[in-house]
C-alpha atoms as a PDB file:
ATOM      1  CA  UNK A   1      13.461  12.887 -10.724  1.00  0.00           C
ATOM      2  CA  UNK A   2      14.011  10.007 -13.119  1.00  0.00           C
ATOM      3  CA  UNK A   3      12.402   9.689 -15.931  1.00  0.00           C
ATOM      4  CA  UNK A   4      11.023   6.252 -16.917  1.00  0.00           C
ATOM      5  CA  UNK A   5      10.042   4.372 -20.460  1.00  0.00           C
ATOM      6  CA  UNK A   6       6.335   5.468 -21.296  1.00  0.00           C
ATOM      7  CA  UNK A   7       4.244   2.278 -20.596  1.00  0.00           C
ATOM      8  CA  UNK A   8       1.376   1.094 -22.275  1.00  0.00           C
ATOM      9  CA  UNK A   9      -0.463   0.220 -19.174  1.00  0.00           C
ATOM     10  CA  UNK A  10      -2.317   2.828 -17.117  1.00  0.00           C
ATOM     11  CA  UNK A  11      -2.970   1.775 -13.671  1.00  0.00           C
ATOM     12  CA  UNK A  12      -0.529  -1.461 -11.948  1.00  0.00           C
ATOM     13  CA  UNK A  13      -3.222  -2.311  -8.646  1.00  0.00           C
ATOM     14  CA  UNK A  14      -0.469  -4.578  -6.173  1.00  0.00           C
ATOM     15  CA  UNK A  15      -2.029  -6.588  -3.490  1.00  0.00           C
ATOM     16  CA  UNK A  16       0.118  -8.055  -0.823  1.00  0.00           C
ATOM     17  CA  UNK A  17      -1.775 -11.201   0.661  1.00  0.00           C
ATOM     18  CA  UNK A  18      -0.843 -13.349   3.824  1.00  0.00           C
ATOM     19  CA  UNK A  19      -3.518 -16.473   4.020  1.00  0.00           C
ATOM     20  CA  UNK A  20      -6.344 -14.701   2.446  1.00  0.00           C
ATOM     21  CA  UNK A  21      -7.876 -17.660   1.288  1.00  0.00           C
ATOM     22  CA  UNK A  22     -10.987 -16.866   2.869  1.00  0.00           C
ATOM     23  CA  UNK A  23     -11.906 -13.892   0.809  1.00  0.00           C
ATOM     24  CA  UNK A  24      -9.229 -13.345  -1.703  1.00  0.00           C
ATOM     25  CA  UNK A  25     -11.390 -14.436  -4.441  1.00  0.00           C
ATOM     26  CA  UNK A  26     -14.226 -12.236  -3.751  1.00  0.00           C
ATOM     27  CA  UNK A  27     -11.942  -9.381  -3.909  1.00  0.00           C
ATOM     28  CA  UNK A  28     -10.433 -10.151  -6.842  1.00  0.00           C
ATOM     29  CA  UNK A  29     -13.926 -10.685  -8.154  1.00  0.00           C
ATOM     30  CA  UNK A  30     -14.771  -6.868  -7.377  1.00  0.00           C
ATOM     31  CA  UNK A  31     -11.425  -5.343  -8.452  1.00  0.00           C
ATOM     32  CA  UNK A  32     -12.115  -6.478 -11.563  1.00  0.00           C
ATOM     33  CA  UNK A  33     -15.737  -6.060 -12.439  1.00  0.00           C
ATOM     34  CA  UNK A  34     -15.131  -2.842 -11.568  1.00  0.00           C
ATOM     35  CA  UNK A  35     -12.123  -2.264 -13.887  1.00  0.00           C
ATOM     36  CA  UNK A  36     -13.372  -4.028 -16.205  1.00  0.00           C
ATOM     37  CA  UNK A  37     -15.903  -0.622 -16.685  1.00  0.00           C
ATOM     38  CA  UNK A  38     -13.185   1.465 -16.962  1.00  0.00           C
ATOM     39  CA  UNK A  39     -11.477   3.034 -20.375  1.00  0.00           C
ATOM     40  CA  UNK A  40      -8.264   2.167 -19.409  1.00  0.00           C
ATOM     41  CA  UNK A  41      -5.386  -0.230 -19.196  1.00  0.00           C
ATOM     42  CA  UNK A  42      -4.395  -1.943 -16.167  1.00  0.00           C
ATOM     43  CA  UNK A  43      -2.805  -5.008 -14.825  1.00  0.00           C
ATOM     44  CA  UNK A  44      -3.201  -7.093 -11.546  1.00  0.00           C
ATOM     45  CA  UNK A  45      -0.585  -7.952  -9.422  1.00  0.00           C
ATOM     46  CA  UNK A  46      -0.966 -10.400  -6.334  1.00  0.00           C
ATOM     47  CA  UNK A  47       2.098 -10.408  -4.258  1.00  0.00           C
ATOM     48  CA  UNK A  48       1.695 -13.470  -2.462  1.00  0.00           C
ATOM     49  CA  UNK A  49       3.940 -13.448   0.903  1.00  0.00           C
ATOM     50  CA  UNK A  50       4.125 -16.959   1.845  1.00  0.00           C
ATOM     51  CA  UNK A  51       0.868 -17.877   2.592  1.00  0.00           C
ATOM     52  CA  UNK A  52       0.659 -21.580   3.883  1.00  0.00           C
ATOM     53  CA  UNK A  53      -3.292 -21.718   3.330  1.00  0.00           C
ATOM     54  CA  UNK A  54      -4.876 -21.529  -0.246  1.00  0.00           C
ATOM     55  CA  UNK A  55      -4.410 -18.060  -1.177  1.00  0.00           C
ATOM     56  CA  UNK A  56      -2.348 -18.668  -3.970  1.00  0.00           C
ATOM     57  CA  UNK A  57      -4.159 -21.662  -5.196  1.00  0.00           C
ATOM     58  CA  UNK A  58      -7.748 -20.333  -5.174  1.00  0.00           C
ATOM     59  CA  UNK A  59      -6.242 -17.415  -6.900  1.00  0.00           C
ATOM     60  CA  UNK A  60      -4.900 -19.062  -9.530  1.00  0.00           C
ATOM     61  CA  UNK A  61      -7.709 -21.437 -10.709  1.00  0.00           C
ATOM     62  CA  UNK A  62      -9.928 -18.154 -10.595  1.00  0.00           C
ATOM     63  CA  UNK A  63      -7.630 -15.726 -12.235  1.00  0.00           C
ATOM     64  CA  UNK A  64      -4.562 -17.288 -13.765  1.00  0.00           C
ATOM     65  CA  UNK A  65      -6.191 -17.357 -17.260  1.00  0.00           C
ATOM     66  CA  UNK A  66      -6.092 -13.451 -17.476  1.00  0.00           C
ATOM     67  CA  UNK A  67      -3.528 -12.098 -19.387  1.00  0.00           C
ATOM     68  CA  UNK A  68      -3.251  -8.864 -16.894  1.00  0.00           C
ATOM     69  CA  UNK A  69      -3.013 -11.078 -13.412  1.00  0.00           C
ATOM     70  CA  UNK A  70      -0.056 -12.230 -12.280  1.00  0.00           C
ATOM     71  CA  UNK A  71       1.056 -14.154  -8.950  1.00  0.00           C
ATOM     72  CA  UNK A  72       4.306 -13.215  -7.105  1.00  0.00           C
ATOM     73  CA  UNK A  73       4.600 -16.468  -4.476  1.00  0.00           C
ATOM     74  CA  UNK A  74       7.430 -14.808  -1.925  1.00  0.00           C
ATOM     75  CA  UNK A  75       8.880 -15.859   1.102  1.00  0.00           C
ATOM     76  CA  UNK A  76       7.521 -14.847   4.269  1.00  0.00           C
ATOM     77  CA  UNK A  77       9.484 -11.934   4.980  1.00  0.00           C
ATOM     78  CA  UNK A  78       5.944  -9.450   6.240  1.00  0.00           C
ATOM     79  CA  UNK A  79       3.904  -6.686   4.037  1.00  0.00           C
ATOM     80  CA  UNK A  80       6.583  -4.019   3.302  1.00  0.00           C
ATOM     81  CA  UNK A  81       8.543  -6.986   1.566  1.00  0.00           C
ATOM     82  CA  UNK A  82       5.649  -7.916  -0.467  1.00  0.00           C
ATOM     83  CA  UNK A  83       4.816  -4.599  -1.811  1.00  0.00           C
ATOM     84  CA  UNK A  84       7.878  -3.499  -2.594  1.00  0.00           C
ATOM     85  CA  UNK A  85       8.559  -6.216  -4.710  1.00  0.00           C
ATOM     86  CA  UNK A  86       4.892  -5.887  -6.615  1.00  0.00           C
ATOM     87  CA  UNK A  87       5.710  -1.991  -7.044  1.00  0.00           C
ATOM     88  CA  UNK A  88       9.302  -3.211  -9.040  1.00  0.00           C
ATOM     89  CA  UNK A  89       7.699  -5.530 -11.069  1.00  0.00           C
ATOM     90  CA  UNK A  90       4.768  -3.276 -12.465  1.00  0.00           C
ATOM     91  CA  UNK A  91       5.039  -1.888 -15.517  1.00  0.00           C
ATOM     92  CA  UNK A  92       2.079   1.103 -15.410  1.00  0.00           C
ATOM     93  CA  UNK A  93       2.140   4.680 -15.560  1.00  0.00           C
ATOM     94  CA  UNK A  94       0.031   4.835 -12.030  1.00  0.00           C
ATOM     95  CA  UNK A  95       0.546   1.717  -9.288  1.00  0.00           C
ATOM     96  CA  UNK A  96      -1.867   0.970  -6.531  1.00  0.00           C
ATOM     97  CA  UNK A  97      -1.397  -0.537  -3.194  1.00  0.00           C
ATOM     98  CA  UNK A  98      -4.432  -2.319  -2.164  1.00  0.00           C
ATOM     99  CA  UNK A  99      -5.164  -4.446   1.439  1.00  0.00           C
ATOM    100  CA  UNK A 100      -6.930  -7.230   0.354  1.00  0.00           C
ATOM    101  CA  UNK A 101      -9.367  -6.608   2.792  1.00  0.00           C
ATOM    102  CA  UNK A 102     -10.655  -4.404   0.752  1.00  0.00           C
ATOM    103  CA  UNK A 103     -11.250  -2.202   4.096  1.00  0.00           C
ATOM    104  CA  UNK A 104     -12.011   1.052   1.325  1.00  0.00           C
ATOM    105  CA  UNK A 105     -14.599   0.411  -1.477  1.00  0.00           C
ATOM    106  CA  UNK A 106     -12.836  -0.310  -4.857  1.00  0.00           C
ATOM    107  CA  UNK A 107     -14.193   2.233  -6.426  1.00  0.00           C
ATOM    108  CA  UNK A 108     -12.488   4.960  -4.268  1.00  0.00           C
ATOM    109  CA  UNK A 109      -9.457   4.322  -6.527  1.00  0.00           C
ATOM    110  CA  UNK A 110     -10.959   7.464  -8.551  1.00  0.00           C
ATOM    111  CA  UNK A 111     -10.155   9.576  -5.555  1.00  0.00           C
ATOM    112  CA  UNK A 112      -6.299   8.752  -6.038  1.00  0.00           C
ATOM    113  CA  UNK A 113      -6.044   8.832 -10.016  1.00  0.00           C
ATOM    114  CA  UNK A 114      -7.904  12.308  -9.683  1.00  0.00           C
ATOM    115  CA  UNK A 115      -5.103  13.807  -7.388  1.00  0.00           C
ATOM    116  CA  UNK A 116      -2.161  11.887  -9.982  1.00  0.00           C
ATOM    117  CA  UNK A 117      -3.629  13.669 -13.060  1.00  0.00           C
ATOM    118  CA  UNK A 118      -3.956  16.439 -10.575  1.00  0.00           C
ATOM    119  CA  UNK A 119       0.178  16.275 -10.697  1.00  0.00           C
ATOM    120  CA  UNK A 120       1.043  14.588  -7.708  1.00  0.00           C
ATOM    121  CA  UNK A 121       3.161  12.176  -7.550  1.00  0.00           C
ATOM    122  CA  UNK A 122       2.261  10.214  -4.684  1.00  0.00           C
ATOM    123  CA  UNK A 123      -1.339  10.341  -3.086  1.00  0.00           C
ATOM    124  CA  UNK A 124      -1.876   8.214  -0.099  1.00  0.00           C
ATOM    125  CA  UNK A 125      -5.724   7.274   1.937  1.00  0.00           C
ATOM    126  CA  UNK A 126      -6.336   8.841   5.047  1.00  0.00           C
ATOM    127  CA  UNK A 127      -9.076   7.722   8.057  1.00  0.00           C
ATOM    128  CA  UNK A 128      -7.854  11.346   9.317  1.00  0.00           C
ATOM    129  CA  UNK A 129      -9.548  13.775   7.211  1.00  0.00           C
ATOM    130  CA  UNK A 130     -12.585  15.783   7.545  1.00  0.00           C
ATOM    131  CA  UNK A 131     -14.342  13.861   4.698  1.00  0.00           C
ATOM    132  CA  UNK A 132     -13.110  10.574   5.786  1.00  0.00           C
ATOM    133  CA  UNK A 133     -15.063   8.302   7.305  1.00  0.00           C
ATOM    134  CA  UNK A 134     -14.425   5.217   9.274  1.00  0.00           C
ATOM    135  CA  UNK A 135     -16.784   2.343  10.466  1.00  0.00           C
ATOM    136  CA  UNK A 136     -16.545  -0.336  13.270  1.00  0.00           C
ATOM    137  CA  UNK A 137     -13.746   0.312  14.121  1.00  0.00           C
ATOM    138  CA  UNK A 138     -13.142  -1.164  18.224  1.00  0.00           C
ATOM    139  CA  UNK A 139     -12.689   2.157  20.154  1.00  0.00           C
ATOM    140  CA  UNK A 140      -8.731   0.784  21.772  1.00  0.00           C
ATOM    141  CA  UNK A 141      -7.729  -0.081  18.444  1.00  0.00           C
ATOM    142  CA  UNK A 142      -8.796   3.283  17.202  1.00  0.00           C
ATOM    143  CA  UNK A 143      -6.737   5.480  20.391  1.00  0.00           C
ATOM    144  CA  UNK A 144      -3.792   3.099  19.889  1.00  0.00           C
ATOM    145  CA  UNK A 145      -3.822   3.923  16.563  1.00  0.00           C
ATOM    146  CA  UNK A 146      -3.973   7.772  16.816  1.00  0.00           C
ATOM    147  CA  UNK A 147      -0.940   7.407  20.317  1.00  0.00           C
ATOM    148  CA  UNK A 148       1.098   5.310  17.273  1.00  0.00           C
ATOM    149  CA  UNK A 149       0.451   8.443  15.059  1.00  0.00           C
ATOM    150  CA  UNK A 150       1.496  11.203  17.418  1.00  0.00           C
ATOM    151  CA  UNK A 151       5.120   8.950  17.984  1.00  0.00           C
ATOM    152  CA  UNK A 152       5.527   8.992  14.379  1.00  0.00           C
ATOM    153  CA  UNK A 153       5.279  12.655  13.775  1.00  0.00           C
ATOM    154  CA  UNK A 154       7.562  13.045  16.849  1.00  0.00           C
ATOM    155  CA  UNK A 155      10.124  10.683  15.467  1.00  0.00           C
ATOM    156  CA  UNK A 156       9.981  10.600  11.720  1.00  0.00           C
ATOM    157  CA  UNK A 157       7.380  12.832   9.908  1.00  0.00           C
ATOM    158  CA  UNK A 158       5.117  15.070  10.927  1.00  0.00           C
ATOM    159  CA  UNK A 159       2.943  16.331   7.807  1.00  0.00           C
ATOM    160  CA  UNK A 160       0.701  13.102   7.748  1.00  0.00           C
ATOM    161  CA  UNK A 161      -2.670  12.318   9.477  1.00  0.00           C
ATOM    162  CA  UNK A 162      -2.540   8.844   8.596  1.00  0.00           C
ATOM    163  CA  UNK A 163       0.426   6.959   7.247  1.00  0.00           C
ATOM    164  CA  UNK A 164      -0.489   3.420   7.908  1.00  0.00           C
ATOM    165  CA  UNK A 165      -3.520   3.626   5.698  1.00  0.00           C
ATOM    166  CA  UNK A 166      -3.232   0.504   3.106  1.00  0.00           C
ATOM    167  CA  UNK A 167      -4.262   2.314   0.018  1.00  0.00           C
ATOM    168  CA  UNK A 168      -1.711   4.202  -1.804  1.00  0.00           C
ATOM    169  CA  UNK A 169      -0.624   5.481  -5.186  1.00  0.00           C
ATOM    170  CA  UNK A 170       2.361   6.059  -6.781  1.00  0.00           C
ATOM    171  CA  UNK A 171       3.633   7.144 -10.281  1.00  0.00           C
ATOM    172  CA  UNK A 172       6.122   5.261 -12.226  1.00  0.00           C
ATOM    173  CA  UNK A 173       9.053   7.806 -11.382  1.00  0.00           C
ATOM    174  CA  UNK A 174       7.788   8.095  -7.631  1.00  0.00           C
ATOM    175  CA  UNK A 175       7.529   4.010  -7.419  1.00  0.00           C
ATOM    176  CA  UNK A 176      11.073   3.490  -9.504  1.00  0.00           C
ATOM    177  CA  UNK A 177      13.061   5.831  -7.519  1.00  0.00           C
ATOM    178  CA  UNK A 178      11.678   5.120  -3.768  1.00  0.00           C
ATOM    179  CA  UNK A 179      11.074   0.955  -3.303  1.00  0.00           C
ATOM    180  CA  UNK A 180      14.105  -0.022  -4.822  1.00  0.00           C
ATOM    181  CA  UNK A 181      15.249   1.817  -1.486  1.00  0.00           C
ATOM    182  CA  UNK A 182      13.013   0.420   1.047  1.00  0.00           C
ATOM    183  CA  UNK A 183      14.566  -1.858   3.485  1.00  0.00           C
ATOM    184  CA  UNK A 184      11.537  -2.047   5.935  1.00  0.00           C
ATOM    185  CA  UNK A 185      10.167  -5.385   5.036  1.00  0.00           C
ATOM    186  CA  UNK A 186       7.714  -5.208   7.867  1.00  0.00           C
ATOM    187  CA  UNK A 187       4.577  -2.687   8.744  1.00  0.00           C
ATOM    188  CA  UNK A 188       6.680   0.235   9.109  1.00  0.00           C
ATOM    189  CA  UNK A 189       7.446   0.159   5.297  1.00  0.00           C
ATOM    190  CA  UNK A 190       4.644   2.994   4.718  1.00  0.00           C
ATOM    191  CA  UNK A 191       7.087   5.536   7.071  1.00  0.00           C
ATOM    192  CA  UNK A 192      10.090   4.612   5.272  1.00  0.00           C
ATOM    193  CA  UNK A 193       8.317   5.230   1.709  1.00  0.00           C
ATOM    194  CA  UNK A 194       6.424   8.400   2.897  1.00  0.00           C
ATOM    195  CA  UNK A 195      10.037   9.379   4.365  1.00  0.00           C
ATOM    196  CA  UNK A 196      12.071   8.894   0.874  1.00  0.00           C
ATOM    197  CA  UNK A 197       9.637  10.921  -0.742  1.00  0.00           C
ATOM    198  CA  UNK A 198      10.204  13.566   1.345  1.00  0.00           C
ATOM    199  CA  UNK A 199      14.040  12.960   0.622  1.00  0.00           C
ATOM    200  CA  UNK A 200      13.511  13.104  -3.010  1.00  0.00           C
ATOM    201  CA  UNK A 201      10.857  15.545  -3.553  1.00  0.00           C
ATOM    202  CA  UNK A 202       7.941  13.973  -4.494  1.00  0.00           C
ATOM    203  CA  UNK A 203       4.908  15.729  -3.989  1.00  0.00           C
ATOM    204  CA  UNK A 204       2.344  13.773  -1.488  1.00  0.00           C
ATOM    205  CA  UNK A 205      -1.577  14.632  -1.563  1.00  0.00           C
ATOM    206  CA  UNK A 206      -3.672  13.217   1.863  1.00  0.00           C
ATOM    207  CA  UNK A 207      -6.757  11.833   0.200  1.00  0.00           C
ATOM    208  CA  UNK A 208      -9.857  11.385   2.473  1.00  0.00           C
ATOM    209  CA  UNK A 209     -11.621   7.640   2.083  1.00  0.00           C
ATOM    210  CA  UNK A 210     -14.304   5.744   3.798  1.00  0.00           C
ATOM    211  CA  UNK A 211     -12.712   3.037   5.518  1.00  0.00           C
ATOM    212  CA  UNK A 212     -14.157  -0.431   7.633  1.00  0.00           C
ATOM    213  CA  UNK A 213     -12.540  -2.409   9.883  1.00  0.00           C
ATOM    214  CA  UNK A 214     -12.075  -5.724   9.508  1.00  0.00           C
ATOM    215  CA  UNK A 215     -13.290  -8.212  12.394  1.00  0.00           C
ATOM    216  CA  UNK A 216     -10.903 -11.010  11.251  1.00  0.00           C
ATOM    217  CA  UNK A 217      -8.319  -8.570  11.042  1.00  0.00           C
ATOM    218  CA  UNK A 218      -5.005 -11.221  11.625  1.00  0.00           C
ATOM    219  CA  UNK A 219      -3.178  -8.047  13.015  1.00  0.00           C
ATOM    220  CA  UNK A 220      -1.480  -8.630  16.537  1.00  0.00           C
ATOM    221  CA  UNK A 221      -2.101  -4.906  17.442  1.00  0.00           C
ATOM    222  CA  UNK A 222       0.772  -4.533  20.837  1.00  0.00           C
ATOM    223  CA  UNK A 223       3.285  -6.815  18.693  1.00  0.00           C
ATOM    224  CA  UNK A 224       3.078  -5.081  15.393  1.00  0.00           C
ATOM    225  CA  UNK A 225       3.456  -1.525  17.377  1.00  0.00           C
ATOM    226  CA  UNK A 226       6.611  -2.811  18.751  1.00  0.00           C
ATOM    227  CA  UNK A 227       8.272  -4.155  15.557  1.00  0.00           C
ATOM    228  CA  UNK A 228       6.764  -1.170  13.669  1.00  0.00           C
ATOM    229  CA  UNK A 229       9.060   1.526  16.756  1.00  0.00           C
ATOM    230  CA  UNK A 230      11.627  -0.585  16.647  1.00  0.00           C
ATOM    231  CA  UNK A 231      11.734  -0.457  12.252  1.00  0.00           C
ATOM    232  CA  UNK A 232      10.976   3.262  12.477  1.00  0.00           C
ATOM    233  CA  UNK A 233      13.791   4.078  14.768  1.00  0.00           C
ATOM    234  CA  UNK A 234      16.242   2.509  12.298  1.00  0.00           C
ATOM    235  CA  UNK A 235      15.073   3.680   8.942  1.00  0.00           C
ATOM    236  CA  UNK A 236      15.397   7.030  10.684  1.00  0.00           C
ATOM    237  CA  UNK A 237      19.127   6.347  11.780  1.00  0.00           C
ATOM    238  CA  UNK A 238      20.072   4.418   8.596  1.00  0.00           C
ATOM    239  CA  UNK A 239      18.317   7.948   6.581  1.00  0.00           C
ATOM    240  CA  UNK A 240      20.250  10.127   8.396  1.00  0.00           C
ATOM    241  CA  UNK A 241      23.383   8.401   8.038  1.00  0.00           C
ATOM    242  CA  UNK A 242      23.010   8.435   4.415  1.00  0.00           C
ATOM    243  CA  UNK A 243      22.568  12.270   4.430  1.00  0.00           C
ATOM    244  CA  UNK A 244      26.232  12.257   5.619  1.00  0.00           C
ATOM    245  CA  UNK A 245      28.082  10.645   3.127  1.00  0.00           C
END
């Protein structure tokens, strides 16, 4: 694995946004009050992927005085875009992916740093586990989830209960030596990232969370499962033809 320059920052939390407007300053608000508590370093990093609404603006006139918050205003090119390029440009020992929805309370983020000091390299939310616990979630959206699930595990991984979950943790080595590799720019960017690590050896811990759905979730459920078989398909081919050269 490579080995990267120590950082002076501990934790690097990356949020992609897509017309968050409505509630992107509230989150911000509560990611950092709460790490404001904490003993540690850290750093903000809103990966903005071409919102046309005020996401960016509110954001700014809230934030942009902070010397840890930074904006990344990106074409629209979908989530797995945005991400990756928030995990290349953070500088921290630990980086966290975080849904601005804030589906998982903030302060969960102790569950992941625990299983990093722990030695993993990777630790990733799951609705899936015994301890986890979900809430309001529409009862189709929950059995097309779990029917998306079983085709992943039959078509790229199986040792994962729940790869879509938004929350995610990576260590500096882990996040330098898999995004620079991603090429999923859409929703499927999670199978692709949980699939290099596999690749490269990175150690991967499931870590239970309480999750809540979203009402004004702006997911088209039947279109994203389409685009998200269709991306998985070819990361798989495009893996396995790089296992050949």
């Amino acid at each position: 694995m490579l080995v990267n320059e120590v950082t002076d920052i501990h934790l690097s939390v990356v949020i992609p946004t897509y017309n968050e407007s409505h509630r992107i300053k509230q989150s911000l608000n509560v990611i950092y009050e709460y790490l404001g508590n904490q003993n540690y370093s850290y750093e903000v990093i809103l990966c903005d992927d071409g919102s046309y609404d005020l996401t960016t603006k509110i954001a700014k006139e809230s934030f942009g005085k902070k010397s840890n918050f930074q904006i990344l205003s990106l074409s629209h090119k979908g989530k797995g875009s945005a991400v990756k390029t928030g995990m290349v440009a953070a500088q921290s020992q630990y980086r966290f992916m975080c849904d601005a929805d804030l589906a998982m309370p903030f302060d969960q983020i102790e569950r992941f740093l625990k299983e990093m000091t722990n030695g993993f390299d990777i630790a990733i939310g799951s609705r899936e586990l015994t301890d986890s616990k979900r809430f309001g979630e529409p009862i189709l959206r929950y059995l097309a989830g779990r029917v998306f699930n079983f085709f992943i595990k039959f078509v790229a991984i199986k040792k994962y209960q729940d790869t879509q979950c938004g929350f995610k943790c990576f260590s500096s080595e882990a996040a330098d030596k898999i995004f620079p590799l991603v090429k999923t720019n859409g929703w499927a960017f999670d199978v692709e990232v949980l699939l290099l690590a596999d690749k490269y050896g990175f150690s991967v811990s499931q870590v239970p969370i309480d999750w809540r759905h979203g009402e004004d979730s702006k997911v088209d459920l039947w279109s994203a499962a389409l685009q998200m078989i269709r991306d998985i398909f070819l990361t798989r081919v495009r893996l396995l033809m790089s296992r050949r050269k």
